[in-house]
C-alpha atoms as a PDB file:
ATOM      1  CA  UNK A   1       0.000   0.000   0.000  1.00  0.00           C
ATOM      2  CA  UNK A   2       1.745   3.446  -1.181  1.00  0.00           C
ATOM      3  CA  UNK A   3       1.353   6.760  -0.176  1.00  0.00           C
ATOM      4  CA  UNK A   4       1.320   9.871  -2.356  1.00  0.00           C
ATOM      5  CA  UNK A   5       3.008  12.959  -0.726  1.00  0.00           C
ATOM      6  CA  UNK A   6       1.444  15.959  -1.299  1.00  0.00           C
ATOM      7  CA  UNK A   7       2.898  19.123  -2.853  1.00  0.00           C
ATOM      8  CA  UNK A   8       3.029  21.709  -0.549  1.00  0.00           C
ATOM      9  CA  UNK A   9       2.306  24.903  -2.338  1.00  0.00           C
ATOM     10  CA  UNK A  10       3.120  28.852  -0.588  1.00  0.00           C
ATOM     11  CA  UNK A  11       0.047  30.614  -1.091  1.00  0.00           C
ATOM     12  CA  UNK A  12       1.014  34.376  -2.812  1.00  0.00           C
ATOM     13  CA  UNK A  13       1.157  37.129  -0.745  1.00  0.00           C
ATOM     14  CA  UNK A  14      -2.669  38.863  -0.313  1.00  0.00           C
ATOM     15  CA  UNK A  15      -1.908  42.687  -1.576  1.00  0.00           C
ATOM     16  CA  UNK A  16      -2.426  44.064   2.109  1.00  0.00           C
ATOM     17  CA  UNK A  17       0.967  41.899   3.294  1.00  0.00           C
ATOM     18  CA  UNK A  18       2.766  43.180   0.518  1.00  0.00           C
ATOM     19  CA  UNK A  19       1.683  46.726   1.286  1.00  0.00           C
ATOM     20  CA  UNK A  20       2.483  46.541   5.181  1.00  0.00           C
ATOM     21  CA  UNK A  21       5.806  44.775   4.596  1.00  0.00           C
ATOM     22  CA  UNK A  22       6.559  47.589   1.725  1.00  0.00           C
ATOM     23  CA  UNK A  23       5.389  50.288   4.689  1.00  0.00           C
ATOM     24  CA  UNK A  24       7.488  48.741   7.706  1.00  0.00           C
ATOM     25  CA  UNK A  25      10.902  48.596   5.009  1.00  0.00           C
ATOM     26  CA  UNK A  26      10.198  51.885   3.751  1.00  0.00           C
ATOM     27  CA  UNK A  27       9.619  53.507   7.534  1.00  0.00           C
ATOM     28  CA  UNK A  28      12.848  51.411   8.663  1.00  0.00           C
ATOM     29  CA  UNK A  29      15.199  52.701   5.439  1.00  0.00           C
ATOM     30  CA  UNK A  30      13.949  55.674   6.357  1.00  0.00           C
ATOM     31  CA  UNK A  31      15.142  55.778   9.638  1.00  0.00           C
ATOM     32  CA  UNK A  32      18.093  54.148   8.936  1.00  0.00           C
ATOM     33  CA  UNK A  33      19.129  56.806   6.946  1.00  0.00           C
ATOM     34  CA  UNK A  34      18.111  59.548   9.456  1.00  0.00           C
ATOM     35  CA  UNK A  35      20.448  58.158  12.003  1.00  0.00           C
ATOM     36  CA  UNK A  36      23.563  57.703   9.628  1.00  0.00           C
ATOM     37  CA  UNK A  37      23.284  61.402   7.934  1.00  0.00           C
ATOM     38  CA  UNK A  38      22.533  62.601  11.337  1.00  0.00           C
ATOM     39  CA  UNK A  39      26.033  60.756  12.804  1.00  0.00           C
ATOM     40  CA  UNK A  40      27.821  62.132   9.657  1.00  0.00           C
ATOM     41  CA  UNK A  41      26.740  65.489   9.394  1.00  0.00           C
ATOM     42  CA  UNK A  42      27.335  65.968  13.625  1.00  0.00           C
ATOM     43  CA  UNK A  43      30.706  67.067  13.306  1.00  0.00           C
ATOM     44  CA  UNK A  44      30.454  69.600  11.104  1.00  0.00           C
ATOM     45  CA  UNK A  45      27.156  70.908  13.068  1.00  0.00           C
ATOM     46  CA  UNK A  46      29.138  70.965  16.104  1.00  0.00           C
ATOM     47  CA  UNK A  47      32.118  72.997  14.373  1.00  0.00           C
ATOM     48  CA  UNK A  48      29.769  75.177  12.897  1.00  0.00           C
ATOM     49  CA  UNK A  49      27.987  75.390  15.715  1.00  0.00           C
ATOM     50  CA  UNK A  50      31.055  76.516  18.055  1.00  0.00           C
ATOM     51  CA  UNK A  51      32.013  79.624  15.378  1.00  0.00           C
ATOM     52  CA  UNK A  52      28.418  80.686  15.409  1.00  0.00           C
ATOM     53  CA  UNK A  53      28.336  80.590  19.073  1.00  0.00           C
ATOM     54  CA  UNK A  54      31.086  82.913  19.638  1.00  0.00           C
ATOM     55  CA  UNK A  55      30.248  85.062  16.164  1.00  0.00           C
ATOM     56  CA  UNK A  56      27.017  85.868  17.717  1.00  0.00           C
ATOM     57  CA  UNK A  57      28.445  86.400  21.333  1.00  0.00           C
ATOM     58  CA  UNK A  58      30.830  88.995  20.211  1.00  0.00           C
ATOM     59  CA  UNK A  59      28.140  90.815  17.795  1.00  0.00           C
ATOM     60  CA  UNK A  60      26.243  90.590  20.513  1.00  0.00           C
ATOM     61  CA  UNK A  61      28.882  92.065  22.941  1.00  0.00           C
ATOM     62  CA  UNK A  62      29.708  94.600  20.391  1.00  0.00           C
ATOM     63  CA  UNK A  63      25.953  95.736  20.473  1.00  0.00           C
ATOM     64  CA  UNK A  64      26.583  97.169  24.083  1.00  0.00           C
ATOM     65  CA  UNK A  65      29.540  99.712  22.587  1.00  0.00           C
ATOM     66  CA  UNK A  66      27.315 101.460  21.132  1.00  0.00           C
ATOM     67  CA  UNK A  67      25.309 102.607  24.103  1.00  0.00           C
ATOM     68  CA  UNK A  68      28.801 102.799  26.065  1.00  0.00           C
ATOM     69  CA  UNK A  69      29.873 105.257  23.599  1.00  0.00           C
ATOM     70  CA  UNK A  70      27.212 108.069  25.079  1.00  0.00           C
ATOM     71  CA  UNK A  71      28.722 108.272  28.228  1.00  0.00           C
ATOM     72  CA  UNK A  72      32.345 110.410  29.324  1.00  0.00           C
ATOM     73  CA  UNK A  73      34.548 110.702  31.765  1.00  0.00           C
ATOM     74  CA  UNK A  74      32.611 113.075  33.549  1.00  0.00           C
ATOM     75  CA  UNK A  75      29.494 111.291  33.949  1.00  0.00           C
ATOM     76  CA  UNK A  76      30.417 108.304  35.486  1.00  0.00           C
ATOM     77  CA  UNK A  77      32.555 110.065  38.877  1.00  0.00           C
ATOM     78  CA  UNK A  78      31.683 112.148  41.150  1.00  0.00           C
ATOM     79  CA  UNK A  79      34.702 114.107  41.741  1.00  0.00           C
ATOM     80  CA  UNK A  80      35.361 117.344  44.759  1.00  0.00           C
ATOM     81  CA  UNK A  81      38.233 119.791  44.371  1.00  0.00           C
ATOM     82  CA  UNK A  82      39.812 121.656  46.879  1.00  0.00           C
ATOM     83  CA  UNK A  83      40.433 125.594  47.378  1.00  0.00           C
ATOM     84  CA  UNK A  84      43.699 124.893  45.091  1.00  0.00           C
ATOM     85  CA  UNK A  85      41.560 123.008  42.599  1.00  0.00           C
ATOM     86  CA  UNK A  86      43.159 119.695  43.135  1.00  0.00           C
ATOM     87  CA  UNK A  87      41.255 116.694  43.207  1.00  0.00           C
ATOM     88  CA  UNK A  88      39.921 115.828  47.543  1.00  0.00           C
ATOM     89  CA  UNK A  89      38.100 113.288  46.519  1.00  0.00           C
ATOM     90  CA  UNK A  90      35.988 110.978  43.535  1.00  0.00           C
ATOM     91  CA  UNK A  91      33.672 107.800  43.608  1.00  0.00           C
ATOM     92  CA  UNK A  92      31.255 106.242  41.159  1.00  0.00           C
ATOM     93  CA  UNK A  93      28.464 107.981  40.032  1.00  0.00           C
ATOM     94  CA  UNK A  94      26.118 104.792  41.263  1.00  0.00           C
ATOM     95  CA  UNK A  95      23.133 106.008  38.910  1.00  0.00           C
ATOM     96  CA  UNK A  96      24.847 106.340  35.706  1.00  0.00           C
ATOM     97  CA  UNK A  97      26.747 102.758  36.715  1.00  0.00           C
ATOM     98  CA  UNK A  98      23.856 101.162  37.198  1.00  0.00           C
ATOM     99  CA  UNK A  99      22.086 102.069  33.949  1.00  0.00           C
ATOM    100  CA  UNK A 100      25.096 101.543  31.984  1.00  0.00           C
ATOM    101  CA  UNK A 101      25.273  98.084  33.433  1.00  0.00           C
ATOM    102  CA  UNK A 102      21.171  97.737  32.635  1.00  0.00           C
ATOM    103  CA  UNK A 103      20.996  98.938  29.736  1.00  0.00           C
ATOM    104  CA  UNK A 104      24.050  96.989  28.159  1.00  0.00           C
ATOM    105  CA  UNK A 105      22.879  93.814  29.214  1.00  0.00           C
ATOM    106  CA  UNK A 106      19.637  94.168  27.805  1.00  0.00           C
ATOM    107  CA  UNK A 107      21.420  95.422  24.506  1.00  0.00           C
ATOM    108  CA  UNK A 108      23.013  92.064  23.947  1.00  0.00           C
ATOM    109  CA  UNK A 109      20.479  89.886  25.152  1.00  0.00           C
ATOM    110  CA  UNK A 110      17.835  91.884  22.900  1.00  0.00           C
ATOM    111  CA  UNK A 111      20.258  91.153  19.991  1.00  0.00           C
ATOM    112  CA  UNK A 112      19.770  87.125  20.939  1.00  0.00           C
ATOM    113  CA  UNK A 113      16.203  87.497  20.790  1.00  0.00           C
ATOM    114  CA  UNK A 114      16.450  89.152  17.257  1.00  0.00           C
ATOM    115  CA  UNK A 115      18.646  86.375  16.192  1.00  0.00           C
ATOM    116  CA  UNK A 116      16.334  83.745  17.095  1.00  0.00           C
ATOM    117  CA  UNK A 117      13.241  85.002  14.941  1.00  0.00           C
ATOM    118  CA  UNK A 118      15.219  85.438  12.467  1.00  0.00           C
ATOM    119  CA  UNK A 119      15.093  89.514  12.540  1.00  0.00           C
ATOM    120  CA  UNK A 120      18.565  90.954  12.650  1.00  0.00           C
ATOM    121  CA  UNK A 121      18.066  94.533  15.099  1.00  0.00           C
ATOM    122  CA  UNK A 122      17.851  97.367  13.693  1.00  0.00           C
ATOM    123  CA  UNK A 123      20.345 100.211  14.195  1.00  0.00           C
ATOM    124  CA  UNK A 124      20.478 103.983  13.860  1.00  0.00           C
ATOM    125  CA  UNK A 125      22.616 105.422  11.486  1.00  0.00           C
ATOM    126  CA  UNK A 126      23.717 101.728  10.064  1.00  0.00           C
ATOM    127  CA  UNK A 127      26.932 101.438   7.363  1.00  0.00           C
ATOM    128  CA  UNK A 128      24.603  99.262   5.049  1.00  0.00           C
ATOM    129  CA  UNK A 129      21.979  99.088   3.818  1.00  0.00           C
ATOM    130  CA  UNK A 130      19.226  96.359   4.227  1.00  0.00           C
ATOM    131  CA  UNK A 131      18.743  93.416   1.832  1.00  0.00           C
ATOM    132  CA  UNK A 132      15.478  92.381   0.882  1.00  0.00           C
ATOM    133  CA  UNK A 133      15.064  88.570   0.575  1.00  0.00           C
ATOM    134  CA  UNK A 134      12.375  86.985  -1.817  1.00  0.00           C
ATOM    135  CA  UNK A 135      10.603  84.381   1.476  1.00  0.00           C
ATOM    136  CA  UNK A 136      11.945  81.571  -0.887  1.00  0.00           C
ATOM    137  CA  UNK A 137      13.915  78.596   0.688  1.00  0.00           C
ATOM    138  CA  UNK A 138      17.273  79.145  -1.309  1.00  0.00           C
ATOM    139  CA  UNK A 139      17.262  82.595   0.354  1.00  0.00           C
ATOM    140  CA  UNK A 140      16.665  81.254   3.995  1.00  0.00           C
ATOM    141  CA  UNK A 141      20.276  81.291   4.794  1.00  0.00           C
ATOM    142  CA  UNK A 142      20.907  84.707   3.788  1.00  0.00           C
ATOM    143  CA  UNK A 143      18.048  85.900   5.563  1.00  0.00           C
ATOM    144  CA  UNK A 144      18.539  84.657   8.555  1.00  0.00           C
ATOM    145  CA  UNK A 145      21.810  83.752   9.674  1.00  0.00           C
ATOM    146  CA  UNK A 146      20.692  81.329  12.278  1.00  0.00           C
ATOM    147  CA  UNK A 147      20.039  78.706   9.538  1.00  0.00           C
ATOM    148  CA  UNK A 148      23.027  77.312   7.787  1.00  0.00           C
ATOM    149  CA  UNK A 149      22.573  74.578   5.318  1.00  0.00           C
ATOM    150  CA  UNK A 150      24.670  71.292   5.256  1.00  0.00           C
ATOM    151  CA  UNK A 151      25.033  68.935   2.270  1.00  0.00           C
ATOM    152  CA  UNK A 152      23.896  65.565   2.256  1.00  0.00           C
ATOM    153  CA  UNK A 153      27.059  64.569   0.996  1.00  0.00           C
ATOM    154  CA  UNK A 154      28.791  65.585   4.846  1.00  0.00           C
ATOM    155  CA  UNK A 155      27.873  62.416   5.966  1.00  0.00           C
ATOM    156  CA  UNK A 156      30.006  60.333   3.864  1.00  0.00           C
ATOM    157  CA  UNK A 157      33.223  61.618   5.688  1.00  0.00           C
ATOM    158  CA  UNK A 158      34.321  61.721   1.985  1.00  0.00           C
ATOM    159  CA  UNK A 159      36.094  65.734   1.264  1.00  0.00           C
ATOM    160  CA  UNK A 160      35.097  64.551  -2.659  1.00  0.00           C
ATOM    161  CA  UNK A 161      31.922  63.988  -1.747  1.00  0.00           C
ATOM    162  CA  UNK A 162      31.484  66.627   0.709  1.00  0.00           C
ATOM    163  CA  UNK A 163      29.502  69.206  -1.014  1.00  0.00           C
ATOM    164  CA  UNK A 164      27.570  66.537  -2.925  1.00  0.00           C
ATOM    165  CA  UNK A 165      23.946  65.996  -2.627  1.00  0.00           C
ATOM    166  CA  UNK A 166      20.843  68.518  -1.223  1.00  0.00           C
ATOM    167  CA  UNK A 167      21.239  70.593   1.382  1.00  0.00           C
ATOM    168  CA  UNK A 168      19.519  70.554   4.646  1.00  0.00           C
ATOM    169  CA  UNK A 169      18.916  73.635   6.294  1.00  0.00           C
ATOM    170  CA  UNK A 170      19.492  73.836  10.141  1.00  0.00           C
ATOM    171  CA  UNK A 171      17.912  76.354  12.746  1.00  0.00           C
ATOM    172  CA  UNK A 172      20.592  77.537  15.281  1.00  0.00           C
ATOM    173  CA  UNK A 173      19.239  78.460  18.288  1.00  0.00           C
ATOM    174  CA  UNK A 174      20.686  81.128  21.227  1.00  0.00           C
ATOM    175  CA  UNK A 175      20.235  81.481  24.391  1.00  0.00           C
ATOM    176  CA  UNK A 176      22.768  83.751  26.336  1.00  0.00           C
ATOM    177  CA  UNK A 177      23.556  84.746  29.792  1.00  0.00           C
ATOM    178  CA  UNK A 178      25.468  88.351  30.141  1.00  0.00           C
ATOM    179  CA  UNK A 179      27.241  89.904  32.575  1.00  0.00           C
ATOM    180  CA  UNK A 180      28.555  93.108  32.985  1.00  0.00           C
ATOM    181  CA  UNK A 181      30.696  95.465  35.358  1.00  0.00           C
ATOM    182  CA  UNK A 182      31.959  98.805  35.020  1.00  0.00           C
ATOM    183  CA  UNK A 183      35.207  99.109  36.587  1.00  0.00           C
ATOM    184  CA  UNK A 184      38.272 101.401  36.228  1.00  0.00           C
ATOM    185  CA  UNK A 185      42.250 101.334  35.684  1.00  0.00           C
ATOM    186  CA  UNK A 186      44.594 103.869  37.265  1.00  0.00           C
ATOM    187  CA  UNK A 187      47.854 104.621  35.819  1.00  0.00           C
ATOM    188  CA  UNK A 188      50.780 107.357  37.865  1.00  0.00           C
ATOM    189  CA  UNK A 189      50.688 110.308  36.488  1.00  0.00           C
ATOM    190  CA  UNK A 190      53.647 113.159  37.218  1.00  0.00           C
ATOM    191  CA  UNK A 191      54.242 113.675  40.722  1.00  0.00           C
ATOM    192  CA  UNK A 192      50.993 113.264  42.418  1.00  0.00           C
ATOM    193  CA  UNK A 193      48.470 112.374  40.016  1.00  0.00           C
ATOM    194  CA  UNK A 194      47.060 109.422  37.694  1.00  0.00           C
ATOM    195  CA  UNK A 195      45.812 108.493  34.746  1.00  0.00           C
ATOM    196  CA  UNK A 196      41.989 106.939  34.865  1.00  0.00           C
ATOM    197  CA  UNK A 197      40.881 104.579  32.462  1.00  0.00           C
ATOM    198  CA  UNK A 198      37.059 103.654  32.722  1.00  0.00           C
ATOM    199  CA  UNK A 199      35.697 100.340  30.895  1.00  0.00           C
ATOM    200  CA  UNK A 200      33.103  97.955  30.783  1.00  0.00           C
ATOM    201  CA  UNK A 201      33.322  94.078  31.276  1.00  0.00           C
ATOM    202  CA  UNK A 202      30.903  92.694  29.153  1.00  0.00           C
ATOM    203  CA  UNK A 203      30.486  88.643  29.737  1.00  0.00           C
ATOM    204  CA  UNK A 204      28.484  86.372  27.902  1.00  0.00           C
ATOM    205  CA  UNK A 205      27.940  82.824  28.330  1.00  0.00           C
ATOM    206  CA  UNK A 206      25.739  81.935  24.475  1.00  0.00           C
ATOM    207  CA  UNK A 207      24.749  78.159  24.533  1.00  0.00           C
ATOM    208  CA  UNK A 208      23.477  77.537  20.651  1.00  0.00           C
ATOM    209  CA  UNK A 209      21.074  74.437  20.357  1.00  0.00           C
ATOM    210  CA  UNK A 210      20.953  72.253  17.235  1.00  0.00           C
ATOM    211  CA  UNK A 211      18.715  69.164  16.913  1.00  0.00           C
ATOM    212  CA  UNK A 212      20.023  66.647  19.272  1.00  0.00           C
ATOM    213  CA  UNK A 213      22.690  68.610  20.712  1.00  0.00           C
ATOM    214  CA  UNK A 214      23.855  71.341  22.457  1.00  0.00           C
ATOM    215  CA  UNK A 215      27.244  73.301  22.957  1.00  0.00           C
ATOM    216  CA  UNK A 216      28.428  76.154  24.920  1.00  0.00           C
ATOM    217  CA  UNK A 217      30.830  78.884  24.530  1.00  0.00           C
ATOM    218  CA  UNK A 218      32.137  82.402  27.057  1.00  0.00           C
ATOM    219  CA  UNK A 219      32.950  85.223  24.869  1.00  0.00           C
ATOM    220  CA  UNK A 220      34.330  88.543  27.365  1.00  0.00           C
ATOM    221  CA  UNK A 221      36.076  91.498  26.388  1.00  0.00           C
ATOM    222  CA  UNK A 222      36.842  94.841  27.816  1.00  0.00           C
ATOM    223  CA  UNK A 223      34.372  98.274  26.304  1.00  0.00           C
ATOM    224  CA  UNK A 224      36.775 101.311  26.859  1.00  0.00           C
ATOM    225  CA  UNK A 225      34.562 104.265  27.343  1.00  0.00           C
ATOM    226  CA  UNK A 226      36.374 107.129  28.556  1.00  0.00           C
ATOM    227  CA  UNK A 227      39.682 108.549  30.856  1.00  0.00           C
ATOM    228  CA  UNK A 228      40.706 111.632  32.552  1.00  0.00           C
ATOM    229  CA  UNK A 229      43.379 112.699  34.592  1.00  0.00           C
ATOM    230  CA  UNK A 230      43.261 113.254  38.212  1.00  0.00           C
ATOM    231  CA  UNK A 231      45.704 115.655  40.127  1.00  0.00           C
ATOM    232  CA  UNK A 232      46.585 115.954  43.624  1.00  0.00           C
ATOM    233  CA  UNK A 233      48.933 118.272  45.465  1.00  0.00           C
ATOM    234  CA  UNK A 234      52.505 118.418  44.638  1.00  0.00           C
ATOM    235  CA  UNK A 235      54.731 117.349  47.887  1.00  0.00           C
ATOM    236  CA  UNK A 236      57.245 119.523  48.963  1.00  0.00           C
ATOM    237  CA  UNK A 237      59.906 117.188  48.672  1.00  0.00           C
ATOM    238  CA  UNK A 238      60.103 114.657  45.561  1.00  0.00           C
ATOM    239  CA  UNK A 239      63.141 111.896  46.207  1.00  0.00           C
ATOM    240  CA  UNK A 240      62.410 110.042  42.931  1.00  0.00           C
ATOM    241  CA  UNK A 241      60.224 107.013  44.591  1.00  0.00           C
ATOM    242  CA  UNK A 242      63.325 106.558  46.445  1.00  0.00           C
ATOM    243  CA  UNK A 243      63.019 105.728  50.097  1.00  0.00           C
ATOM    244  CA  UNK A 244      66.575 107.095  51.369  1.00  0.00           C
ATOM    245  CA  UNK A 245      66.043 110.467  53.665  1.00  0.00           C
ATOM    246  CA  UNK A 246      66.811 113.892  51.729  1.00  0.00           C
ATOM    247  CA  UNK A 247      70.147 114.901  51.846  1.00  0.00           C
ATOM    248  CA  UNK A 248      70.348 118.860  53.024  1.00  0.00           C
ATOM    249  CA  UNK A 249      73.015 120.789  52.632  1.00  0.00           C
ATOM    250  CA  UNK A 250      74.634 123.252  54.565  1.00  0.00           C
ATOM    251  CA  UNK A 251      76.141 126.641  53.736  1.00  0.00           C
ATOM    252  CA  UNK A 252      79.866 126.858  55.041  1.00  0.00           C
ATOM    253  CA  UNK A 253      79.648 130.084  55.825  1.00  0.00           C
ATOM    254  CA  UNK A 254      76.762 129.646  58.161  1.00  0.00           C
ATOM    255  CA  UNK A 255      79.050 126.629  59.474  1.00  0.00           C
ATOM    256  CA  UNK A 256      82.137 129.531  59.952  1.00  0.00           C
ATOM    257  CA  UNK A 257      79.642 131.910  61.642  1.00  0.00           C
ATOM    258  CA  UNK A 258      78.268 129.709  64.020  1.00  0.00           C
ATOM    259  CA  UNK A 259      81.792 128.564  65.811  1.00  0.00           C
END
């Protein structure tokens, strides 16, 4: 007694498997590819990322010289003279420190806010002129210099194949921190006087944020905004910073009338 095997035949796939399986591939290529551009083009984010940061800080920085430039020597001490007209004494004028130390702050962290819609400020008597941009894509980057746009081609690690491929645009985004001081620098002058220098420490911590990461760089400098000179009374005796006692001499005839 034989037995007949029967052929085992795969059924086709209905058109619904073919179009989830098509849908899952397609979602996971996708995906796939997000990842590897997004670990290839990183690098050069994060470098372009760190020369934004402190571009923007120091334009940002720079923003406060402008108001800094209103103020003299004058305005920030209060300074008394004597009878003789020399200097008794000077301190900071605390009002005019204070809104110098306001007001810059809120300069440069205005000019952050600006930079994040996408609005560079807008200045009185500026050296250019403004650009008008057509609101097309290609002109994004001009427009806004927040947005920089990387080639595809970045994430190959390949310098051939660098600049190969679309570009996808990036939105920077700022957020700073600023501090600022006014201080001042004192210098001898002549015999009894100095030289007084009066600046303003502007500090800035900017932290830009790209998609998926995050860096953070301290831009400071020094605003110079005016100096002066300040004069006391002339000593009697000058012995050239020397500590030695004065040597006095004697007339000898005084010496020959005496004995």
């Amino acid at each position: 007694m034989g037995f007949s095997r029967k052929k085992i035949t795969s059924k086709p796939l209905s058109v619904k498997n073919v179009l989830v399986i098509t849908l899952v591939l397609f979602v996971l290529m996708i995906f796939l590819s997000i990842v590897i551009i997004d670990k290839g083009i990183k690098p050069t984010l994060m470098e372009i990322a760190e020369k934004k940061t402190t571009e923007f800080a120091t334009r940002g920085i720079n923003t406060a010289v402008r108001f800094a430039e209103n103020y003299n020597y004058d305005d920030l001490l209060n300074i008394t003279y004597s009878n003789d007209g020399n200097v008794a004494t000077y301190n900071w004028n605390s009002a005019i420190v204070s809104e110098i130390n306001r007001v810059a702050t809120d300069r440069v962290e205005e000019y952050f806010r600006y930079m994040n819609t996408g609005e560079p400020p807008d200045y009185q008597n500026s050296l250019f002129e403004p650009e008008e941009f057509e609101d097309t894509t290609e002109n994004l980057p001009r427009k806004d210099p927040t947005v920089v746009e990387v080639p595809i081609g970045q994430a190959t690690g390949n310098s051939i194949l660098a600049n190969l491929g679309p570009k996808i645009p990036v939105n920077f985004e700022f957020i700073g921190n600023v501090q600022t001081n006014v201080k001042r620098e004192e210098e001898p002058l002549g015999l009894n006087g100095s030289w007084v220098s009066l600046y303003v420490e502007v500090e800035a911590d900017v932290q830009v944020i790209v998609p998926f990461t995050t860096d953070t760089a301290t831009v400071s400098t020094e605003i110079y905004i005016d100096g002066g000179a300040l004069m006391g009374d002339i000593p009697e005796f000058y012995g050239g910073g020397n500590s030695e006692n004065p040597s006095i001499s004697v007339p000898k005839d005084d010496l020959t009338r005496d004995k």
